[in-house]
Protein backbone atom coordinates (compact mmCIF):
# COMPACT_ATOMS: atom_id res chain seq x y z
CA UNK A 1 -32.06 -18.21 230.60
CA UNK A 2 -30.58 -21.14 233.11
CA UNK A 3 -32.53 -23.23 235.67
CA UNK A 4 -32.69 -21.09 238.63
CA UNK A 5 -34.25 -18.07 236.53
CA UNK A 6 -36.73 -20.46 234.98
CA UNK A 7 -37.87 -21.53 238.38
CA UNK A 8 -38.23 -18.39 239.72
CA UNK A 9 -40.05 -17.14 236.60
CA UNK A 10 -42.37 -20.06 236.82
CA UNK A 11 -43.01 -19.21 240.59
CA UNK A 12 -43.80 -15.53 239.45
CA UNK A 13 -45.91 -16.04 237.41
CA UNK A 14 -47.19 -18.93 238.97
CA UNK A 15 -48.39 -16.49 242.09
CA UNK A 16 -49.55 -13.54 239.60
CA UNK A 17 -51.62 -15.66 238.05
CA UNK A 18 -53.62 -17.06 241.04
CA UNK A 19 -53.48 -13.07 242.54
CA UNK A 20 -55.34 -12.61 238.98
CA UNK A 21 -57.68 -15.81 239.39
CA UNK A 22 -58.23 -14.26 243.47
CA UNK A 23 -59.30 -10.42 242.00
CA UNK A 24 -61.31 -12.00 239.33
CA UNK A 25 -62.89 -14.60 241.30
CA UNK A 26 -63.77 -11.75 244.55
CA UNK A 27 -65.15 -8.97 241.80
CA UNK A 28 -68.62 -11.77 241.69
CA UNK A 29 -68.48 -10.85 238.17
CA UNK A 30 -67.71 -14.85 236.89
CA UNK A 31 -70.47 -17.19 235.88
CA UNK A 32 -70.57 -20.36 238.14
CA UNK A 33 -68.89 -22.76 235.61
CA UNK A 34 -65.66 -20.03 235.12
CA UNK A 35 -66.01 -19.69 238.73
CA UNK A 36 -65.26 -23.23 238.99
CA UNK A 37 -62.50 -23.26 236.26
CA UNK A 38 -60.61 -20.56 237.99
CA UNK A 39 -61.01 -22.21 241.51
CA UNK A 40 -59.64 -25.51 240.00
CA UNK A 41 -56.39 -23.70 238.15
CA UNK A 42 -55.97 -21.36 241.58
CA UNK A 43 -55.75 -24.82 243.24
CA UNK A 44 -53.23 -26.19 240.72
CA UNK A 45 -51.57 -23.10 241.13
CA UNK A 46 -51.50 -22.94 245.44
CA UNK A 47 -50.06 -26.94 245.01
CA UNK A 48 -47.51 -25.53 242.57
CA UNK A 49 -46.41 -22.45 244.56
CA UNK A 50 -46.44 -24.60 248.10
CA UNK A 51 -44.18 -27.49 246.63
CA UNK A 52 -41.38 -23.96 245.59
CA UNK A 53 -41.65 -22.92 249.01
CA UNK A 54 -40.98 -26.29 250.83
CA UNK A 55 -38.39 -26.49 248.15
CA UNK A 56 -36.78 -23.20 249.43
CA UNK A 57 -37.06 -23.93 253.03
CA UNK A 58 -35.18 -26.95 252.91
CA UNK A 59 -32.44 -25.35 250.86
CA UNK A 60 -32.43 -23.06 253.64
CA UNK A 61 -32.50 -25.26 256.16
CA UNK A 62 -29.28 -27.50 254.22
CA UNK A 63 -27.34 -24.34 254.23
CA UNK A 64 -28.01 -23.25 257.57
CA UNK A 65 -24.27 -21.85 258.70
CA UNK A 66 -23.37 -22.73 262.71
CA UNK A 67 -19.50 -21.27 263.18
CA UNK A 68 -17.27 -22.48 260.27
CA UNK A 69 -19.25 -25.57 260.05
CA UNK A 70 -22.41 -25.92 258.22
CA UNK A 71 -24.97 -27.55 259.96
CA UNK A 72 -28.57 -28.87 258.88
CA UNK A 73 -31.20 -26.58 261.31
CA UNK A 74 -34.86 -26.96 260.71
CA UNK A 75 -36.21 -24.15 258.85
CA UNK A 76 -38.40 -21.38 261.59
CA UNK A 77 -39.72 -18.42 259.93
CA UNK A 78 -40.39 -15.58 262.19
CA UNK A 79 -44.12 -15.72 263.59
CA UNK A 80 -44.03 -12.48 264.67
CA UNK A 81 -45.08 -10.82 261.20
CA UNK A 82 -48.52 -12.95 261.12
């Protein structure tokens, strides 16, 4: 496997994992010290999956293509779908 499909691997399961630690965590089923334990990892896991994005938005924003010249833009996702 090279680089890029390791880091998107990682970010997979990087997310499914904390959408496991979320479901487990809202089911109330957890005693308080796993509770804790998963809230700890899920924060890990929220610092992991932030530092990826940030990652990808400046990519984006590097490659950002104005005519036939490439030209750094600040990254603005679209507001509208929150």
């Amino acid at each position: 496997m090279n680089k890029k499909s390791d880091r998107k691997d990682s970010f997979d399961k990087a997310l499914a994992r904390l959408e496991g630690i979320v479901q487990a965590m809202e089911s109330g089923n957890l005693a308080l010290e796993k509770m804790m334990e998963q809230y700890e990892e899920g924060m890990r896991l929220i610092s992991f999956c932030s530092a990826k994005l940030n990652e990808v938005e400046k990519k984006i924003e590097i490659l950002t293509k104005k005519g036939d010249k490439m030209v750094a833009e600040p990254f603005e996702p679209d507001r509208s779908d929150t």
